[in-house]
C-alpha atoms as a PDB file:
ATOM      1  CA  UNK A   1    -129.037-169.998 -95.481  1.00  0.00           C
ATOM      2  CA  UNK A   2    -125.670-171.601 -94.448  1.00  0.00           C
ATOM      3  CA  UNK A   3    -122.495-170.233 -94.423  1.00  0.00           C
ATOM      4  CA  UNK A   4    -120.174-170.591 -97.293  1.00  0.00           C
ATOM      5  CA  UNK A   5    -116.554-170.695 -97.760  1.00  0.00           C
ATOM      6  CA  UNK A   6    -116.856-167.668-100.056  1.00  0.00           C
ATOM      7  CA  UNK A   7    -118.083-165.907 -96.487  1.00  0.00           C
ATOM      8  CA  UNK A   8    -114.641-166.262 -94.820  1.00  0.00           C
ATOM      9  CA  UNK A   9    -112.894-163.843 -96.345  1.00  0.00           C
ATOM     10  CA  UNK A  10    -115.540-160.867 -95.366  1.00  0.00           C
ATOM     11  CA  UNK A  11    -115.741-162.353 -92.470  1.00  0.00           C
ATOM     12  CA  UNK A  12    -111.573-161.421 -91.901  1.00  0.00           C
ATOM     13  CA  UNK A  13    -112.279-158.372 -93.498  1.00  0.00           C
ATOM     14  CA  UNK A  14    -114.798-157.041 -91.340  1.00  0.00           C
ATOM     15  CA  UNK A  15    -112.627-158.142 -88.171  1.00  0.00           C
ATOM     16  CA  UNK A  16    -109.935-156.202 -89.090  1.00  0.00           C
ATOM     17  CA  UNK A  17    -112.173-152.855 -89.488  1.00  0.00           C
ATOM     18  CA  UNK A  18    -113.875-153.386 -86.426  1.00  0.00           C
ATOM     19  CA  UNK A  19    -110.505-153.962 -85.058  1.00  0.00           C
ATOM     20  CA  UNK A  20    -109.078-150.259 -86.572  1.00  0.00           C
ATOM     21  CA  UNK A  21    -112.639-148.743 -85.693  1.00  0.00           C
ATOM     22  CA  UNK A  22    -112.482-150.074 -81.808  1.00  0.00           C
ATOM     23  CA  UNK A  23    -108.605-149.038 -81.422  1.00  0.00           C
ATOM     24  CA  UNK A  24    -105.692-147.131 -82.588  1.00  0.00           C
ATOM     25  CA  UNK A  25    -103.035-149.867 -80.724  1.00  0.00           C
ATOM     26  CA  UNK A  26    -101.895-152.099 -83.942  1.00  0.00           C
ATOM     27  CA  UNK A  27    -100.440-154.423 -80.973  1.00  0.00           C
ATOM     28  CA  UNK A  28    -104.151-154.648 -79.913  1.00  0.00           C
ATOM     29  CA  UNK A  29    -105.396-154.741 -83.622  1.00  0.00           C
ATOM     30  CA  UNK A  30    -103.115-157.957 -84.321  1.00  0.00           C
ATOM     31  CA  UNK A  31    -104.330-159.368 -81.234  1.00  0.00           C
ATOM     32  CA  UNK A  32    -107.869-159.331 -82.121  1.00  0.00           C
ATOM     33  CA  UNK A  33    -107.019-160.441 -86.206  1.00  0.00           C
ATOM     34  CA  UNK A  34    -105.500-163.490 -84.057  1.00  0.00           C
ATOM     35  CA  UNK A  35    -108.402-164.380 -81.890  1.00  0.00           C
ATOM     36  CA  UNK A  36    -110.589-163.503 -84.779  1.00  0.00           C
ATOM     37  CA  UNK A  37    -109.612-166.125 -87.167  1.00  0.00           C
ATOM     38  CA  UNK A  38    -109.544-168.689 -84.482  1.00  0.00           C
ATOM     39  CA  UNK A  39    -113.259-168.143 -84.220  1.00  0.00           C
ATOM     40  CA  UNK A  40    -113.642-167.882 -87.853  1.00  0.00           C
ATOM     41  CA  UNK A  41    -111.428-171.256 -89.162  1.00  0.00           C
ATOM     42  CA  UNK A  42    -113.879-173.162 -86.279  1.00  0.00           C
ATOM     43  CA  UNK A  43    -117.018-171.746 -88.203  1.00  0.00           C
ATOM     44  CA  UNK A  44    -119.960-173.852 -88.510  1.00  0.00           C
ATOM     45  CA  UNK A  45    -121.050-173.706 -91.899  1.00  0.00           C
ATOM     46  CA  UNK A  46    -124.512-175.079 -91.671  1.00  0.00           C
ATOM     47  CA  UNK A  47    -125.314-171.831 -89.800  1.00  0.00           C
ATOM     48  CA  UNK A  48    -125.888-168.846 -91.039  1.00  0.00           C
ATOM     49  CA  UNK A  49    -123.545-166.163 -91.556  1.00  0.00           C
ATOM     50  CA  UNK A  50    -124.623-163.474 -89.110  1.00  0.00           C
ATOM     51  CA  UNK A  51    -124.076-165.815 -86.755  1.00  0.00           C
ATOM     52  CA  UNK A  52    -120.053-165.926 -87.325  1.00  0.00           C
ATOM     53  CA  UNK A  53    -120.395-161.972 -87.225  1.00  0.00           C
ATOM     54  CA  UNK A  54    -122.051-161.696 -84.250  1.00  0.00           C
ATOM     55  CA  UNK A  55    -119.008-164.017 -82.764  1.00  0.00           C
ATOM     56  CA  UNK A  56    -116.480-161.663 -83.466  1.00  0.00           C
ATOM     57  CA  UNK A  57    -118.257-158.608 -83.339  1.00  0.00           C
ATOM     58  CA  UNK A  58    -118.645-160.051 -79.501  1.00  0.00           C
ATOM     59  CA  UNK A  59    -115.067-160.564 -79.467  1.00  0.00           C
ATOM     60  CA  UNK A  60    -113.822-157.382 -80.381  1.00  0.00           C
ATOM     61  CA  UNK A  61    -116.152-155.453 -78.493  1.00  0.00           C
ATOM     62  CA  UNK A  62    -114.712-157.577 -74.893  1.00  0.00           C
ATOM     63  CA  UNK A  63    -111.354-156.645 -75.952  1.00  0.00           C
ATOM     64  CA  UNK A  64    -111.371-153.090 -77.017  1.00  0.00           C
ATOM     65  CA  UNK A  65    -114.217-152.147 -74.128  1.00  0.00           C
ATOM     66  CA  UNK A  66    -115.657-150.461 -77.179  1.00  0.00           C
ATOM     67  CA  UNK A  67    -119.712-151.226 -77.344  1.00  0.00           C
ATOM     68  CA  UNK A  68    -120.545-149.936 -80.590  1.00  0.00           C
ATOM     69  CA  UNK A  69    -117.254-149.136 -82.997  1.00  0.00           C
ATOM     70  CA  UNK A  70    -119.379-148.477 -85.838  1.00  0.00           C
ATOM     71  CA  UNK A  71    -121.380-145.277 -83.982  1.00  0.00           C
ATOM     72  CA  UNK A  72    -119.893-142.512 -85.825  1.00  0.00           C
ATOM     73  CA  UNK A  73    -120.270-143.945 -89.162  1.00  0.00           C
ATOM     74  CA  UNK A  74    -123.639-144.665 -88.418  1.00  0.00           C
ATOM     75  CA  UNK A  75    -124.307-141.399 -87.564  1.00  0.00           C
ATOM     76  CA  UNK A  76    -122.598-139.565 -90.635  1.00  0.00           C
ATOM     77  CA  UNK A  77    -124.874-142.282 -92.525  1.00  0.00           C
ATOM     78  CA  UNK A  78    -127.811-140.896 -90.980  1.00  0.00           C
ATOM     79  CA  UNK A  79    -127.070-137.387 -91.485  1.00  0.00           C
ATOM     80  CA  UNK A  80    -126.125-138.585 -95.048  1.00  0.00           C
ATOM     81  CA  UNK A  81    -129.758-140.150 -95.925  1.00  0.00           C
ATOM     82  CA  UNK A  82    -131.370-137.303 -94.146  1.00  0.00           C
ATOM     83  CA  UNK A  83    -129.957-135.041 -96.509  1.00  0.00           C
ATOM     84  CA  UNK A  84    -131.502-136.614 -99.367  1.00  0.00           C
ATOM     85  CA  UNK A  85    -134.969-137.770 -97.131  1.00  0.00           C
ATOM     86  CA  UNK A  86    -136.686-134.438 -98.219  1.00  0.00           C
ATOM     87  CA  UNK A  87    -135.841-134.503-102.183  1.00  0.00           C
ATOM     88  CA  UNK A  88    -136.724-138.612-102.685  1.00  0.00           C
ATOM     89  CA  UNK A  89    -139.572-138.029-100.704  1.00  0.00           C
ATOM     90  CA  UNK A  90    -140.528-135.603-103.456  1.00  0.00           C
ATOM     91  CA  UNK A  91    -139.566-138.027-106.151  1.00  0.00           C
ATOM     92  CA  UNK A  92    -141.934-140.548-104.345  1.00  0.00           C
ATOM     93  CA  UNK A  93    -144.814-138.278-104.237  1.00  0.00           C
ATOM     94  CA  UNK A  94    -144.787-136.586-107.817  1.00  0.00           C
ATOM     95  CA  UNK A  95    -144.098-140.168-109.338  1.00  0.00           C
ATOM     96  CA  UNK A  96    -147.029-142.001-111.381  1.00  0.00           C
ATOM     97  CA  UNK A  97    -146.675-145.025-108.757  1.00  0.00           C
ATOM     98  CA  UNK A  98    -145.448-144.004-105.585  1.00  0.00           C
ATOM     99  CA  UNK A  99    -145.599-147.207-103.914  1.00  0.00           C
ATOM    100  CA  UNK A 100    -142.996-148.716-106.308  1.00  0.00           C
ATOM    101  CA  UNK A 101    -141.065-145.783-106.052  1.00  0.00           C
ATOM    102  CA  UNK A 102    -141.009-146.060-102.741  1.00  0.00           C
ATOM    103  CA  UNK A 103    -140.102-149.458-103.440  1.00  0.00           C
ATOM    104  CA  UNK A 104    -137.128-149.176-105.387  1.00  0.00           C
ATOM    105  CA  UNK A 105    -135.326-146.597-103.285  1.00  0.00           C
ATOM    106  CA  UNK A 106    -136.148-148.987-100.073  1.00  0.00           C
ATOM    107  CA  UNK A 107    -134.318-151.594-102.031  1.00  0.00           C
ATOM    108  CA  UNK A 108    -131.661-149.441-103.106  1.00  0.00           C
ATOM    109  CA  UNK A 109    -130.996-147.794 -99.908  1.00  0.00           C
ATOM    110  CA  UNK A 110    -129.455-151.328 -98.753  1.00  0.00           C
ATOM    111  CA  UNK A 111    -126.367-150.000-100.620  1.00  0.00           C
ATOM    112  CA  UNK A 112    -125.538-148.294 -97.367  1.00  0.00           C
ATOM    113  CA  UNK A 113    -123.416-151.234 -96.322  1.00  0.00           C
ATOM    114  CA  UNK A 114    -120.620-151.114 -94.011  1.00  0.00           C
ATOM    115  CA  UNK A 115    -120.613-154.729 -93.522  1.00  0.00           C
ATOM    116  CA  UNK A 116    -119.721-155.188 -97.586  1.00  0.00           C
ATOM    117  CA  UNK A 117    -118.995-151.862 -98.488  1.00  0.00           C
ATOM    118  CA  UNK A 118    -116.547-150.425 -95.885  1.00  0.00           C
ATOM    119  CA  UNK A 119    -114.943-147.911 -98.305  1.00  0.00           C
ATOM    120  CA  UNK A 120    -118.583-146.467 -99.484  1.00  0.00           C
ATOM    121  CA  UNK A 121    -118.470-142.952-100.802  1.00  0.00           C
ATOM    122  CA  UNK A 122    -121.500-141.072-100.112  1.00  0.00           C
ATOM    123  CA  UNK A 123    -121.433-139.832-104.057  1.00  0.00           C
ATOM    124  CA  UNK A 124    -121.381-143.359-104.881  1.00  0.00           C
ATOM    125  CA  UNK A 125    -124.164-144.291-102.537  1.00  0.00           C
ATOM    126  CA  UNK A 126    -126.570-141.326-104.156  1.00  0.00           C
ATOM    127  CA  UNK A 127    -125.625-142.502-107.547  1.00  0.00           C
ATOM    128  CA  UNK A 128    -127.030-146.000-106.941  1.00  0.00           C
ATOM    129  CA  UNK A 129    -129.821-144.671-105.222  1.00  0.00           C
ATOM    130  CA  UNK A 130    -131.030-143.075-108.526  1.00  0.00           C
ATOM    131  CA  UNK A 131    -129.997-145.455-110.882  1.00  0.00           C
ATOM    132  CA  UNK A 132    -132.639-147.885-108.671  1.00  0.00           C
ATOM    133  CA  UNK A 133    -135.294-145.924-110.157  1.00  0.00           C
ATOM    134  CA  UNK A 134    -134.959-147.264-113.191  1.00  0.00           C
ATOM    135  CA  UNK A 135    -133.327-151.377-112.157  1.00  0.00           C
ATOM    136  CA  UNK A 136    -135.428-154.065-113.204  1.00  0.00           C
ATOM    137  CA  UNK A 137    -137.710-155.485-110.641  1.00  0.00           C
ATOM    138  CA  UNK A 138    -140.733-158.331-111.909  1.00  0.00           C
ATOM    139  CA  UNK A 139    -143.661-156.447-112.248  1.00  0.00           C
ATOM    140  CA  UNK A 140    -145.854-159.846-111.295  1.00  0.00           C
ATOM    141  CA  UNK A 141    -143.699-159.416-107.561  1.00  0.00           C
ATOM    142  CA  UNK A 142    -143.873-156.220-107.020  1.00  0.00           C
ATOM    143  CA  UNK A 143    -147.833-155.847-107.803  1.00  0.00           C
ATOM    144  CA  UNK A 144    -148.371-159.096-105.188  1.00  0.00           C
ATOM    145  CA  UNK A 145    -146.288-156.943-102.629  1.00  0.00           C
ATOM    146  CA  UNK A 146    -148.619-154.174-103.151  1.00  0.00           C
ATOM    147  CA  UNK A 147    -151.536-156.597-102.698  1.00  0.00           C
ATOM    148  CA  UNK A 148    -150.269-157.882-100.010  1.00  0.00           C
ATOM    149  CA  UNK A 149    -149.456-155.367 -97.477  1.00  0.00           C
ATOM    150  CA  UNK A 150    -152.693-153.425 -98.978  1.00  0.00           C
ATOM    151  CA  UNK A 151    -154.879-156.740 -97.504  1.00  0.00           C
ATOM    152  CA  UNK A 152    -153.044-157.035 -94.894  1.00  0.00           C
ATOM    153  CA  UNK A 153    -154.050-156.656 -90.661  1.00  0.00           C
ATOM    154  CA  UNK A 154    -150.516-156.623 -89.902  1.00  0.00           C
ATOM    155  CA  UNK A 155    -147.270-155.895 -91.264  1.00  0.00           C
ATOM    156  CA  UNK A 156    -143.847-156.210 -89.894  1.00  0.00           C
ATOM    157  CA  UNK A 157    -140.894-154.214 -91.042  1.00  0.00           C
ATOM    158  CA  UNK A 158    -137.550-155.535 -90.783  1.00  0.00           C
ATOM    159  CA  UNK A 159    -134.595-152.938 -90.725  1.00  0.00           C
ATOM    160  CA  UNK A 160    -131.047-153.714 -91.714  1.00  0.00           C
ATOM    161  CA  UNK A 161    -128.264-150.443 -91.899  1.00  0.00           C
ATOM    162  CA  UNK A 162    -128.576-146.760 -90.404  1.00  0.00           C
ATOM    163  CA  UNK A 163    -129.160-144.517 -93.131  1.00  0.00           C
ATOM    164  CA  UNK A 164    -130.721-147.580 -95.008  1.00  0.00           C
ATOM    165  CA  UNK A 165    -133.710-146.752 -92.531  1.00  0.00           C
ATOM    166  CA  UNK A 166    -133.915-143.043 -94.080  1.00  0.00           C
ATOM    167  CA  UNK A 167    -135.082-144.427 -97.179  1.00  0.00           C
ATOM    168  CA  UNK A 168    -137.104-147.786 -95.556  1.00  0.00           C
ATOM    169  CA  UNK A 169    -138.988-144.611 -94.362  1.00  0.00           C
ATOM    170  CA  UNK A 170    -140.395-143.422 -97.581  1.00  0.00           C
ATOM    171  CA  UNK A 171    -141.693-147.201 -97.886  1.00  0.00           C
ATOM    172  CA  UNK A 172    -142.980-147.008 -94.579  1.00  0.00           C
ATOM    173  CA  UNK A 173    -144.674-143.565 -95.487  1.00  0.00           C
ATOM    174  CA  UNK A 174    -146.986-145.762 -98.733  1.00  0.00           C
ATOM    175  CA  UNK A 175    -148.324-148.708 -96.185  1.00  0.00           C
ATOM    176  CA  UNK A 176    -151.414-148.500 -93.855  1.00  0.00           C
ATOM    177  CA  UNK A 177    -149.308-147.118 -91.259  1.00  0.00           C
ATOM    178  CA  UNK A 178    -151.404-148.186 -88.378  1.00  0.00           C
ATOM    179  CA  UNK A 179    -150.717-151.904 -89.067  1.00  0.00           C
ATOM    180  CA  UNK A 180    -146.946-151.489 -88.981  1.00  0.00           C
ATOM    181  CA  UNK A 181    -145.001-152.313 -86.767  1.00  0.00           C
ATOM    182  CA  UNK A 182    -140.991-151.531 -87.440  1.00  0.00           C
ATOM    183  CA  UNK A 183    -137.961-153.843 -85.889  1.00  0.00           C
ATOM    184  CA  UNK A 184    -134.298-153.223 -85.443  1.00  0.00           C
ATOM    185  CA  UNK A 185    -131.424-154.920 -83.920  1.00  0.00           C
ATOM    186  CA  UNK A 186    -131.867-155.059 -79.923  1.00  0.00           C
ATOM    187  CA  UNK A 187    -128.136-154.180 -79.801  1.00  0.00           C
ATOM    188  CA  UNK A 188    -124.723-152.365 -81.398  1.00  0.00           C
ATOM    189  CA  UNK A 189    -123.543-154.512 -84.410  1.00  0.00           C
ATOM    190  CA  UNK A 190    -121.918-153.149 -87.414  1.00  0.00           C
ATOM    191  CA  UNK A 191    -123.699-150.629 -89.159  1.00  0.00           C
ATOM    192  CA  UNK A 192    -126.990-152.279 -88.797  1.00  0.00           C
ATOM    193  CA  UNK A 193    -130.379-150.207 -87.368  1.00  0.00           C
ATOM    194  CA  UNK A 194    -130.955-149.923 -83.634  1.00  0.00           C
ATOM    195  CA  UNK A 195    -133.733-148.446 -81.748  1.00  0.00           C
ATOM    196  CA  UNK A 196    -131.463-144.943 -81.168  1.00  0.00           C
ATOM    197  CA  UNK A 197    -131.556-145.183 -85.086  1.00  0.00           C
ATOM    198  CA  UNK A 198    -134.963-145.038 -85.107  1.00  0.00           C
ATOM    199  CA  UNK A 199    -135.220-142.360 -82.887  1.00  0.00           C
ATOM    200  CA  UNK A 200    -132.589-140.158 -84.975  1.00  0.00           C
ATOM    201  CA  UNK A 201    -134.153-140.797 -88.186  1.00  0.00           C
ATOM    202  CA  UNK A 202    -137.961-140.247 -87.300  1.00  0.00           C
ATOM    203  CA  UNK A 203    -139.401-143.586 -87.390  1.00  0.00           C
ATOM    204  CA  UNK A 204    -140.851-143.970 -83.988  1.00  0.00           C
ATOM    205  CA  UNK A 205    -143.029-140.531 -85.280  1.00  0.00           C
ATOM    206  CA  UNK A 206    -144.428-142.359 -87.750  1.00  0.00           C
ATOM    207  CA  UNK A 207    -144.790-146.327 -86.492  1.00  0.00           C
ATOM    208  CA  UNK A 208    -144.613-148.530 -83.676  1.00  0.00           C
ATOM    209  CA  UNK A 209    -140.954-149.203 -83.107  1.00  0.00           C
ATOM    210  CA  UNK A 210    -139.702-152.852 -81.167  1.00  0.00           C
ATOM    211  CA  UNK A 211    -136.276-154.513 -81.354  1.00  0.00           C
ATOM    212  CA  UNK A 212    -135.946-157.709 -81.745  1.00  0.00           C
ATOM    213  CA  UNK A 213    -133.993-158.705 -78.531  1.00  0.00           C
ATOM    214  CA  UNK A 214    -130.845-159.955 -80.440  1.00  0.00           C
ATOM    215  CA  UNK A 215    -127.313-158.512 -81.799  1.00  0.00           C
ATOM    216  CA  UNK A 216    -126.805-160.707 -84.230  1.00  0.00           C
ATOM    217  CA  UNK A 217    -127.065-158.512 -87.941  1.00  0.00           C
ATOM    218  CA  UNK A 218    -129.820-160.764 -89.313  1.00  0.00           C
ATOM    219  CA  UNK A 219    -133.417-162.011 -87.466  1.00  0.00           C
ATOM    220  CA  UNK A 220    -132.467-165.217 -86.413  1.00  0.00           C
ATOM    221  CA  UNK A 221    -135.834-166.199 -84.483  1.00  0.00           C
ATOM    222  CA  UNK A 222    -134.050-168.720 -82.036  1.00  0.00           C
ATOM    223  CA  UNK A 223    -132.287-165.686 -80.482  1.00  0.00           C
ATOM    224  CA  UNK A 224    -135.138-163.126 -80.538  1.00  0.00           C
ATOM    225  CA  UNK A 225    -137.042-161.952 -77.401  1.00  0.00           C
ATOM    226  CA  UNK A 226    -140.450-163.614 -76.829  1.00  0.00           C
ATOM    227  CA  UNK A 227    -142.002-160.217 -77.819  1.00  0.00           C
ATOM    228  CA  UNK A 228    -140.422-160.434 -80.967  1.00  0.00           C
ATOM    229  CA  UNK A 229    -141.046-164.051 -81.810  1.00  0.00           C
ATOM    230  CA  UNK A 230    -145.191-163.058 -80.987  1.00  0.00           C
ATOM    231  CA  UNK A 231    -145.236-160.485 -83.339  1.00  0.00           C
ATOM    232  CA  UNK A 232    -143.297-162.486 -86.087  1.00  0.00           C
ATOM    233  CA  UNK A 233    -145.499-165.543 -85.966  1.00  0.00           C
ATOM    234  CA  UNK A 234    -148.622-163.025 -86.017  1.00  0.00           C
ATOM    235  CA  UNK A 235    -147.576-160.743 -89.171  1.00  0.00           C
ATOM    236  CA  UNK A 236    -150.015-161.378 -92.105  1.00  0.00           C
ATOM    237  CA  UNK A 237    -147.055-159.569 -93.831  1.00  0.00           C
ATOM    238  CA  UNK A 238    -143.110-159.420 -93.281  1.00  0.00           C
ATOM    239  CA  UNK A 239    -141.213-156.796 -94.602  1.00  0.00           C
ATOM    240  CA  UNK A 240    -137.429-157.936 -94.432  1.00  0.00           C
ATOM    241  CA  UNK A 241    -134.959-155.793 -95.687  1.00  0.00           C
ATOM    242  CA  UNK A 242    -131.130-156.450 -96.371  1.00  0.00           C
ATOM    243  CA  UNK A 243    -129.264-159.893 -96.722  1.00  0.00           C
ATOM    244  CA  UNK A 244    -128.449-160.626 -93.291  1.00  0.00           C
ATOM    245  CA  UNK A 245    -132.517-160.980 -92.739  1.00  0.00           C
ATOM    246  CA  UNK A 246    -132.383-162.814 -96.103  1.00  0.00           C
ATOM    247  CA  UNK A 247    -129.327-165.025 -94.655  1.00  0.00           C
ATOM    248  CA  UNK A 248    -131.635-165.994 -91.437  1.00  0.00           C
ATOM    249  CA  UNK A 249    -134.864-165.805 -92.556  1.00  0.00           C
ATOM    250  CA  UNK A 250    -134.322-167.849 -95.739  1.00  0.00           C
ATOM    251  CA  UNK A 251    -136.266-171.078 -95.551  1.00  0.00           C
ATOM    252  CA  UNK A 252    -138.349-169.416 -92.928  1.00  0.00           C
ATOM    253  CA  UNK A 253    -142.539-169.968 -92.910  1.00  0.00           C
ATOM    254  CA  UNK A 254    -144.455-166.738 -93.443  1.00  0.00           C
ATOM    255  CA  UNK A 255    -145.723-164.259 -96.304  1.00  0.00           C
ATOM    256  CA  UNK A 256    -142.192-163.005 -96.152  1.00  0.00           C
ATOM    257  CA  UNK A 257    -141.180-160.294 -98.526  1.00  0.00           C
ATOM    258  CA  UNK A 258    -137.084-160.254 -99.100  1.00  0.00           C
ATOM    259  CA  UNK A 259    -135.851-156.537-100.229  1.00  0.00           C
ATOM    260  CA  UNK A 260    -132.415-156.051-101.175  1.00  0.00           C
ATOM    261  CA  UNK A 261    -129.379-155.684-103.248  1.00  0.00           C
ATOM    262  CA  UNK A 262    -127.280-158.709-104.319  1.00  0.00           C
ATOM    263  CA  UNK A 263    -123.526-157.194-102.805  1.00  0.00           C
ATOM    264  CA  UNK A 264    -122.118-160.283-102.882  1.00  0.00           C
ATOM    265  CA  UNK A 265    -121.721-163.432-105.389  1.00  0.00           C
ATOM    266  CA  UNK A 266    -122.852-165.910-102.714  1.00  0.00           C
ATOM    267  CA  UNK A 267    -126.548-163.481-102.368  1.00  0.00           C
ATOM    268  CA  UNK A 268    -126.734-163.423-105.806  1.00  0.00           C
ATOM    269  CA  UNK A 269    -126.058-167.007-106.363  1.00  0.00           C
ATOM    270  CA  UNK A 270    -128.894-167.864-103.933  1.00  0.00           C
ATOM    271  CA  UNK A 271    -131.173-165.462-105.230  1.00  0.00           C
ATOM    272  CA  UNK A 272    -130.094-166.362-109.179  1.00  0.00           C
ATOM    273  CA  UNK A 273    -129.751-163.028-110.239  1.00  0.00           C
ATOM    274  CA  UNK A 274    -126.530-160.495-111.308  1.00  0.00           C
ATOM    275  CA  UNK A 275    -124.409-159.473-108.563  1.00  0.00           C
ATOM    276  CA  UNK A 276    -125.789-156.382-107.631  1.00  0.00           C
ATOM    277  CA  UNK A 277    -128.984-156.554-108.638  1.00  0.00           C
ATOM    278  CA  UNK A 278    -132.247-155.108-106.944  1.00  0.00           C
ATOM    279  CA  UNK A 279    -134.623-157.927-105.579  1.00  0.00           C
ATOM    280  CA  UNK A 280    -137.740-157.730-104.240  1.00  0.00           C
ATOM    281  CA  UNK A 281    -138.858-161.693-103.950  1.00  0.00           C
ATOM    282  CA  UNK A 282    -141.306-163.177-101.728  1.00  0.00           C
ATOM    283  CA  UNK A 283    -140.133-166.946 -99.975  1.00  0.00           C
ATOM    284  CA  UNK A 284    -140.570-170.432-101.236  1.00  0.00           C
ATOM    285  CA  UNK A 285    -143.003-171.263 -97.877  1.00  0.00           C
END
């Protein structure tokens, strides 16, 4: 997917809170917003948008000396999702379909967004957690997903956000768990999953756990490790959670199953559905 001009503007957005999240020196915090927007006003718009990101993310990580500005909120978002791990996890087993309850709060846990949703209350969050149980998702989809990864030899998972992962768990927790292998970014960038993630939250317990080699907050395959890249072209089945794997992985050959949330007009545009919708669509290849 390339980048549009509707993308700049979050792109300036999310400089600036990296900026207040990696210092407290506004002289340093203006510095960055300047070197930021130089990188962003030379964009190449026939990439895709993680890409930008993972520019200034780069940027402002050199000039604060800060590797991961994001880490506390990722952890409160962790602790967050772990709270409510034990009672969805109920809701998933005593439901008539647990797979598709699974499912929908996978999808909806991609609400857990500090990339779009900086200002995210965690009463908020739960709220649209529950209200996924009920979102429209086509039933024709969601039964060839279940086919799918039922059939399947091999299944890759791709994680997007901490606390996100929480809930990608109770997904995780309905496949043939032997087959699954679970990826997350191979380094600090916004709020997105790493491999300490998975640790926090449980997953390597439960599944084989690799990251992908790359920072950028999407899976684009050019920048992946070799290990990564194996295991990709191998899947029979690719989980891939979020829109920044949806912004790199659009266009992309494979049985590739996009779960997410339209947060933004340009997703949603792309996708042709109401902004903020749940979608669970497989590619075009």
């Amino acid at each position: 997917m390339k980048t549009h001009l509707e993308c700049i503007p979050c792109f300036a957005r999310q400089a600036l809170e990296m900026a207040r999240m990696g210092t407290e020196v506004e002289s340093l915090q203006k510095e960055i917003a300047r070197e930021s927007l130089k990188i962003i006003i030379e964009a190449d718009f026939e990439t895709p948008p993680p890409l930008l990101a993972q520019k200034v993310s780069s940027l402002i990580r050199r000039m604060t000396g800060i590797a991961d500005p994001y880490a506390k909120s990722k952890r409160r978002q962790n602790r967050f999702a772990m709270e409510l791990y034990p009672e969805m996890k109920e809701i998933v087993r005593t439901s008539r379909n647990p797979f598709e309850t699974a499912a929908r709060l996978a999808i909806a846990g991609n609400i857990i967004d500090m990339g779009i949703y900086p200002g995210i209350d965690h009463a908020h969050a739960e709220r649209s957690i529950r209200e996924a149980l009920d979102a429209p998702i086509l039933a024709e989809t969601l039964q060839s997903f279940h086919d799918a990864v039922q059939s399947a030899s091999s299944i890759l998972y791709l994680a997007d956000n901490c606390g996100e992962i929480v809930l990608d768990r109770l997904l995780v927790e309905e496949l043939p768990r032997e087959k699954v292998t679970f990826a997350v970014r191979g380094g600090p960038i916004l709020n997105d999953a790493t491999l300490e993630d998975a640790i926090e939250t449980g997953i390597t317990e439960i599944v084989v756990v690799i990251d992908n080699g790359d920072d950028a907050p999407g899976t684009w395959l050019p920048q992946c490790s070799d290990e990564f890249r194996r295991r990709f072209e191998s899947a029979d089945v690719i989980i891939s959670k979020g829109q920044g794997n949806y912004e790199t992985l659009d266009g992309e050959a494979g049985n590739i199953f996009f779960l997410l949330r339209a947060k933004c007009p340009v997703i949603a545009r792309a996708v042709g559905c109401p902004l903020g919708s749940a979608v669970l669509m497989k590619n075009k290849k």
